[in-house]
N, C-alpha and C. Protein backbone atom coordinates (compact mmCIF):
# COMPACT_ATOMS: atom_id res chain seq x y z
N UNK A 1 10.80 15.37 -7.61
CA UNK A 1 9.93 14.41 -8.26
C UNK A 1 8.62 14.32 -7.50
N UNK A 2 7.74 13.77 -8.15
CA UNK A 2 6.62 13.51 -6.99
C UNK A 2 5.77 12.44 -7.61
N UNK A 3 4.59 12.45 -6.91
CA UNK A 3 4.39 10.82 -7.09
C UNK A 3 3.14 10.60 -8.04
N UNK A 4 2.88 9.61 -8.33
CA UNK A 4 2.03 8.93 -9.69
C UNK A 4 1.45 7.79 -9.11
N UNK A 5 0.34 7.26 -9.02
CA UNK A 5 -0.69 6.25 -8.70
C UNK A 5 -1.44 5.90 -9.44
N UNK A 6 -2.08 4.36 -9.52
CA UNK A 6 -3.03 4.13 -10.44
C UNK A 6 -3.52 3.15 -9.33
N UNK A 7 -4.84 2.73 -9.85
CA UNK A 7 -5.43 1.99 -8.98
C UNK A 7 -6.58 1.02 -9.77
N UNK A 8 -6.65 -0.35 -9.24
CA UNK A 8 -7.62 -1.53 -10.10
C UNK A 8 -8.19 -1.67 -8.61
N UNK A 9 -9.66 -2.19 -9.18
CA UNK A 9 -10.34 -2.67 -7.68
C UNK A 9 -10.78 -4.27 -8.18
N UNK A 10 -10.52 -4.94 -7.58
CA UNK A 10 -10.61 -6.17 -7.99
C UNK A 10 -11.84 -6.96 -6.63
N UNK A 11 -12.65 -7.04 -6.99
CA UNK A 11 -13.71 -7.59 -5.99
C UNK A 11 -13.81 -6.72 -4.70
N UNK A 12 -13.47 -7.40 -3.38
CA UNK A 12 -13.20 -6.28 -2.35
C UNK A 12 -12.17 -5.78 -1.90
N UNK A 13 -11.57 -6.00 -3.28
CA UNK A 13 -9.60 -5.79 -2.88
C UNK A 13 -9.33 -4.60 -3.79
N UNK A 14 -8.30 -3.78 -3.05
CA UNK A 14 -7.64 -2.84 -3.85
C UNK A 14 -6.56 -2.72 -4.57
N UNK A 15 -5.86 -2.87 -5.31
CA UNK A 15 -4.69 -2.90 -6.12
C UNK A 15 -4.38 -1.75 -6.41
N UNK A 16 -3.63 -1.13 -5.97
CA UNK A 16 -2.49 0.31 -6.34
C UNK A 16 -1.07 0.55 -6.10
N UNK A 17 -0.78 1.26 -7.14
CA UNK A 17 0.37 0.81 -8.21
C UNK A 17 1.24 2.18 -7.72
N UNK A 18 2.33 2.70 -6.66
CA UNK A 18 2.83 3.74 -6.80
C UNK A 18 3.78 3.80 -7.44
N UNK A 19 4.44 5.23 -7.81
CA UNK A 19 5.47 5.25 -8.77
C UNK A 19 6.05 6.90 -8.18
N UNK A 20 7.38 6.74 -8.10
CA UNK A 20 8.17 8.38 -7.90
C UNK A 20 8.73 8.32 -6.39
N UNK A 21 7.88 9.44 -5.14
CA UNK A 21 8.47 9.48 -4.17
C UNK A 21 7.45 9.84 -3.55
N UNK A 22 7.72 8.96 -2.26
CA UNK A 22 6.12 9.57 -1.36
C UNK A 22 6.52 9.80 -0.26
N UNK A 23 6.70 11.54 -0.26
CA UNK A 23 7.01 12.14 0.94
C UNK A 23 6.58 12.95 1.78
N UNK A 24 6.84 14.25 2.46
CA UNK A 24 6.10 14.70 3.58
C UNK A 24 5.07 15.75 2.18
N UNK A 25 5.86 15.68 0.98
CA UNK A 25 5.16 16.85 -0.12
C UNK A 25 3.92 16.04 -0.94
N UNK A 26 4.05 14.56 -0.67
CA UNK A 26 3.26 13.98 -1.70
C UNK A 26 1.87 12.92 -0.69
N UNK A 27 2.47 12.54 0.85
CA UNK A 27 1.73 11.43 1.53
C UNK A 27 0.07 12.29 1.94
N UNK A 28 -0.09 13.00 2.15
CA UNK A 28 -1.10 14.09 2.15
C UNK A 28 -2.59 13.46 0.99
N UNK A 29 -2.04 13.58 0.12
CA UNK A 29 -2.77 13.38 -1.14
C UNK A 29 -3.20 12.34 -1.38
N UNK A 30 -2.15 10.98 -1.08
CA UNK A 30 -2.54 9.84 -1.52
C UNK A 30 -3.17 9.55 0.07
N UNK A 31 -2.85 9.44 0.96
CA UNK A 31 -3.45 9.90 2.19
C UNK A 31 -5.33 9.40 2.06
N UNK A 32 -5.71 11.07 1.36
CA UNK A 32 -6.79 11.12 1.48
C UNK A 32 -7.32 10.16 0.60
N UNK A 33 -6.56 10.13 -0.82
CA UNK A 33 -7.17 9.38 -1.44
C UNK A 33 -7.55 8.06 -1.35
N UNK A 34 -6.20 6.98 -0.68
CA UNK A 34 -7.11 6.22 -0.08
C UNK A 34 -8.46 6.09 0.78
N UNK A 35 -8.04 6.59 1.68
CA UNK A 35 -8.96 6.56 3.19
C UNK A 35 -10.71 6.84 1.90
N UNK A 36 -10.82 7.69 0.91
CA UNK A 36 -11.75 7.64 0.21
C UNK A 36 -12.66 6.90 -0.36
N UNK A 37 -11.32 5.80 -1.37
CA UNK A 37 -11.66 4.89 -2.10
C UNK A 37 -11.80 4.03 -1.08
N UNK A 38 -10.94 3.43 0.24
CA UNK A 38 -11.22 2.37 0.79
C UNK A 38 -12.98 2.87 1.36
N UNK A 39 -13.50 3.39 1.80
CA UNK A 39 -14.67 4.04 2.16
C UNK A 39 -15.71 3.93 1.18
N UNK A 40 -15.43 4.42 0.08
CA UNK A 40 -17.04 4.78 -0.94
C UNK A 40 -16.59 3.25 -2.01
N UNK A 41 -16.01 2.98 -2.24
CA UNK A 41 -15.94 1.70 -2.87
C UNK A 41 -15.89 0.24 -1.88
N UNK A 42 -16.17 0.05 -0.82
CA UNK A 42 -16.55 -0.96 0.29
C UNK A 42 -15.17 -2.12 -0.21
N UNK A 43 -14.15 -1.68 -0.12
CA UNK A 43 -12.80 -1.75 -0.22
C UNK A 43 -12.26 -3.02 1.24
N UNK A 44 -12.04 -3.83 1.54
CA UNK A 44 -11.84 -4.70 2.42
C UNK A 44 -9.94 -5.30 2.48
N UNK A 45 -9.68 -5.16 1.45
CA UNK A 45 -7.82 -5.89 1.58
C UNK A 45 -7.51 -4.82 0.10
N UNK A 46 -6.44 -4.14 0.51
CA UNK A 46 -5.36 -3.53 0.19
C UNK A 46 -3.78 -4.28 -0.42
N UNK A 47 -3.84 -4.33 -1.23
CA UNK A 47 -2.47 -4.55 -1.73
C UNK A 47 -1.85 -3.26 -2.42
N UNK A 48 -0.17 -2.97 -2.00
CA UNK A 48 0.11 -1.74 -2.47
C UNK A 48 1.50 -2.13 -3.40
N UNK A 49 1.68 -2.02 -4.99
CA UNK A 49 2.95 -2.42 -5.65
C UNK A 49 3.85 -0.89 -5.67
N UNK A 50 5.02 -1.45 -4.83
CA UNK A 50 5.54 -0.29 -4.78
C UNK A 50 7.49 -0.25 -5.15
N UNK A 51 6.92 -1.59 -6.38
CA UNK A 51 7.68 -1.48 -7.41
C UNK A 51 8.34 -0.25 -8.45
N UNK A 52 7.65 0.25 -8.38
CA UNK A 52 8.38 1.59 -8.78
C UNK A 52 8.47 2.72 -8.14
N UNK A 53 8.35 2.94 -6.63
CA UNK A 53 8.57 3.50 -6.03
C UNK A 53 10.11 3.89 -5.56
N UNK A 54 10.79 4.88 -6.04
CA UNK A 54 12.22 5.70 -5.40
C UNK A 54 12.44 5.52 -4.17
N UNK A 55 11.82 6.30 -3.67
CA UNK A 55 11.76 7.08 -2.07
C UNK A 55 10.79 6.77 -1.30
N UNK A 56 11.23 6.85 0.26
CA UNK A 56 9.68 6.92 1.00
C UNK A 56 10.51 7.06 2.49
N UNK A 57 9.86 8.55 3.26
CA UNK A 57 10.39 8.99 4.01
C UNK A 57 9.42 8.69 5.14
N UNK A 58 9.59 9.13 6.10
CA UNK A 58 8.66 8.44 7.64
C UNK A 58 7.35 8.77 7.15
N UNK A 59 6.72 10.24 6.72
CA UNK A 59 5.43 10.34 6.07
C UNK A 59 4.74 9.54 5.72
N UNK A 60 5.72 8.97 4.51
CA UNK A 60 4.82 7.86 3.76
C UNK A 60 4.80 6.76 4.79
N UNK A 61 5.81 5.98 5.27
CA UNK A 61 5.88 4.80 6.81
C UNK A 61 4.39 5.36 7.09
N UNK A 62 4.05 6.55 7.70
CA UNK A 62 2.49 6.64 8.58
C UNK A 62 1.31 6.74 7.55
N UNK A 63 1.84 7.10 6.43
CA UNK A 63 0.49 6.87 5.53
C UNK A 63 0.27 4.99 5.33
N UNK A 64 1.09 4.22 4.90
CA UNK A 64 0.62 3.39 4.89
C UNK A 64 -0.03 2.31 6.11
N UNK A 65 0.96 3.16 7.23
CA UNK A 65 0.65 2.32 8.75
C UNK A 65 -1.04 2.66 8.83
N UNK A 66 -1.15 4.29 8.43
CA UNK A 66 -2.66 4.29 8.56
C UNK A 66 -3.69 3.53 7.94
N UNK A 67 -3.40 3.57 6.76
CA UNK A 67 -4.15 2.62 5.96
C UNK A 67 -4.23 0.94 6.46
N UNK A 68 -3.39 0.51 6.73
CA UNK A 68 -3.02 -0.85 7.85
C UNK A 68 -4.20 -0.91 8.62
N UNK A 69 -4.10 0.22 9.43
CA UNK A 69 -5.30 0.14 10.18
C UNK A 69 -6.94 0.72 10.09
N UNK A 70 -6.94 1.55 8.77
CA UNK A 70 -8.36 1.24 8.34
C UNK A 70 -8.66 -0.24 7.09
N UNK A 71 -7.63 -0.92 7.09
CA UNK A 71 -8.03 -2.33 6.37
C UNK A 71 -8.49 -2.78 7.41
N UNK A 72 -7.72 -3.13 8.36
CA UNK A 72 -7.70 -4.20 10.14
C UNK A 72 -9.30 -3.54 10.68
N UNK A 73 -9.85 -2.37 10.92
CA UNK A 73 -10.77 -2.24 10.98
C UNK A 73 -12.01 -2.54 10.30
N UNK A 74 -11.99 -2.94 9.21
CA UNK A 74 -13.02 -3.93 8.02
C UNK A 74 -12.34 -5.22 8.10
N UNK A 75 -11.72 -5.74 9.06
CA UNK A 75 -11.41 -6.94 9.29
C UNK A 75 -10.98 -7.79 7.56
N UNK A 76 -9.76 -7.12 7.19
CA UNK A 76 -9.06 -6.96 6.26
C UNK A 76 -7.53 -7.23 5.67
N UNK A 77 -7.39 -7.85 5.03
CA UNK A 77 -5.83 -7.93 5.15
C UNK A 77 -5.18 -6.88 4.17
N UNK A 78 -3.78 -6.83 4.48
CA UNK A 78 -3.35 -5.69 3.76
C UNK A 78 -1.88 -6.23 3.41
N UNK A 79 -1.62 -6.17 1.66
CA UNK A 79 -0.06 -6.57 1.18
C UNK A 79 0.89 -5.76 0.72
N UNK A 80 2.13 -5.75 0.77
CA UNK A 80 2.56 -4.82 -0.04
C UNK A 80 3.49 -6.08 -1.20
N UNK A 81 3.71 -5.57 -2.12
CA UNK A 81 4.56 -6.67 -2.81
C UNK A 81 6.02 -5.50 -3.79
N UNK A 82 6.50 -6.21 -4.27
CA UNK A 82 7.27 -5.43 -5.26
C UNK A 82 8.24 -4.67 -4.99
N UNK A 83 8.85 -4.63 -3.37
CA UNK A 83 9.34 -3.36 -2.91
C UNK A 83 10.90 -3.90 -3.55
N UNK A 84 10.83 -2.80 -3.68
CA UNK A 84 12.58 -2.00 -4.50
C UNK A 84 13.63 -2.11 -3.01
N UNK A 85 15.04 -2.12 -2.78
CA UNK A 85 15.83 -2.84 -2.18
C UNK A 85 15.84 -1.28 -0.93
N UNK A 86 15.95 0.14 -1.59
CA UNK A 86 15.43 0.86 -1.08
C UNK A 86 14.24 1.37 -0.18
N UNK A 87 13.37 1.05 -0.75
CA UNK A 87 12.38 1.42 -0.18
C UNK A 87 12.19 0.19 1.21
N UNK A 88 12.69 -1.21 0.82
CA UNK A 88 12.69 -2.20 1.73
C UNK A 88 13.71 -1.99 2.89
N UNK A 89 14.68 -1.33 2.82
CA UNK A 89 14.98 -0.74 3.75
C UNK A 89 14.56 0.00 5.03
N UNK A 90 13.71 0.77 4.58
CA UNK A 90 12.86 1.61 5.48
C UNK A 90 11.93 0.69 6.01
N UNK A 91 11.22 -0.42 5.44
CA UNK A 91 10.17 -0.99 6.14
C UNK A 91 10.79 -2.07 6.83
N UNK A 92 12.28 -2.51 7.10
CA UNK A 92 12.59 -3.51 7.52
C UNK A 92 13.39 -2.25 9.30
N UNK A 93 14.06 -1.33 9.09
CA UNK A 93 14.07 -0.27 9.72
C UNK A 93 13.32 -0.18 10.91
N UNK A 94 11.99 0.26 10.29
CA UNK A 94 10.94 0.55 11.09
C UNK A 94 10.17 -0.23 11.28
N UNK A 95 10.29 -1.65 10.69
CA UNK A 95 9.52 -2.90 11.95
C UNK A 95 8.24 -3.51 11.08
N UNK A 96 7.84 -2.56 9.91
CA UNK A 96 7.15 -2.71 9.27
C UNK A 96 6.29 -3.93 8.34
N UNK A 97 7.82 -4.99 8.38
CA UNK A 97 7.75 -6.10 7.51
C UNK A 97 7.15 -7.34 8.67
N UNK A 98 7.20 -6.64 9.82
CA UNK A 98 6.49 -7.77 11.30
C UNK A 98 4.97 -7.50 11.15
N UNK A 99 4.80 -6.45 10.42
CA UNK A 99 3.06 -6.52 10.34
C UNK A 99 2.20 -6.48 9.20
N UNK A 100 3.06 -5.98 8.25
CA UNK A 100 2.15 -6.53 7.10
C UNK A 100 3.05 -7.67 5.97
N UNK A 101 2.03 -8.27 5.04
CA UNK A 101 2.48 -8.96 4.57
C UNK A 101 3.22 -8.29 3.15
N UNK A 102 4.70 -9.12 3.17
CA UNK A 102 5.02 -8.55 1.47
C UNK A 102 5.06 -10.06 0.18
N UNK A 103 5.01 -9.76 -0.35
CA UNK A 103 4.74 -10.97 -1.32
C UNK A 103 5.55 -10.46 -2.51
N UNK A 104 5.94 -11.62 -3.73
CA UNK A 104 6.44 -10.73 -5.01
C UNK A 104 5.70 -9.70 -5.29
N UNK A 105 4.58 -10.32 -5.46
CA UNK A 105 2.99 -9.65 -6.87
C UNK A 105 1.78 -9.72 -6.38
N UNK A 106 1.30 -8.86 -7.44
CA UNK A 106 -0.14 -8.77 -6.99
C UNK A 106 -0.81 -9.54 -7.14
N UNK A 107 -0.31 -10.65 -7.79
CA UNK A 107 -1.38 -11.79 -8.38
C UNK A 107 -1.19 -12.98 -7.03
N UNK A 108 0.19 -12.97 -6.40
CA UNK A 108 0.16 -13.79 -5.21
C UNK A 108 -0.96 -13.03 -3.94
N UNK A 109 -0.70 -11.61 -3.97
CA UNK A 109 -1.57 -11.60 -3.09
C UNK A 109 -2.84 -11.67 -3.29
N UNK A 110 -3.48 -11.43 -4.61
CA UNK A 110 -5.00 -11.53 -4.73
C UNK A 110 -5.05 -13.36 -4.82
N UNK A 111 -4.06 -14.09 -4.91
CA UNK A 111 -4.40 -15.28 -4.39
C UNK A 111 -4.97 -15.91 -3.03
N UNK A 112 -3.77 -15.38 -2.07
CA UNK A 112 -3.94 -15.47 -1.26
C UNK A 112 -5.34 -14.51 -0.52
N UNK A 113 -5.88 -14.25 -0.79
CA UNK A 113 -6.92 -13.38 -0.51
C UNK A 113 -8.60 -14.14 -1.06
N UNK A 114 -8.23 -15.03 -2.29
CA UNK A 114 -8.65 -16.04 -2.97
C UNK A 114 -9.52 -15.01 -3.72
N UNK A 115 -8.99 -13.97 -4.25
CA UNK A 115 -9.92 -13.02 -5.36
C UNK A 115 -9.39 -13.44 -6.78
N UNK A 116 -7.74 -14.08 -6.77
CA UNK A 116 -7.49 -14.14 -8.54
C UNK A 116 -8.59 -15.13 -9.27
């Protein structure tokens, strides 16, 4: 399988939507593509729904840790919401859920961010 993204930019916040499996074959791609959009679109807080996300192997763990820290560098917050019981596994695992925030939805976190 491999993976599917969409993305809303909502003020200086990002909203993207993964879907499939984000692994050592797929984190590459979305990878760049963030680090892009957060860059040429002046991108400041990250929320990632990863509600329909399958899978997610250490790859993806460092793609999003990276992204973590080009939000924190624009002095930024960064959410994930939606995670599947699977995929929450891995981020509770690897320590993940001590540093960023998870919320249900995207609409709590663009609250909390005070963009809804």
């Amino acid at each position: 399988m491999s993976l599917f993204f969409d993305y809303e930019k909502k003020g200086n916040a990002l909203c993207v939507r993964l879907k499939g499996e984000l692994d050592h074959h797929t984190s590459n791609d979305l990878r760049d593509k963030l680090t892009t959009l957060i860059e040429t679109e002046d991108i400041h807080h990250l929320i990632l729904n990863l509600g329909q996300l399958d899978f997610m192997d250490s790859s993806g763990l460092g793609v999003i840790l990276g992204r973590y820290n080009q939000i924190k560098t624009r002095n930024g917050e960064m959410f994930i919401c939606s995670v599947s019981p699977t995929v929450g596994k891995m981020f509770e695992m690897s320590g993940m859920y001590k540093i960023i925030r998870s919320v249900n939805s995207e609409e709590e976190a663009l609250l909390g961010l005070g963009v809804a």
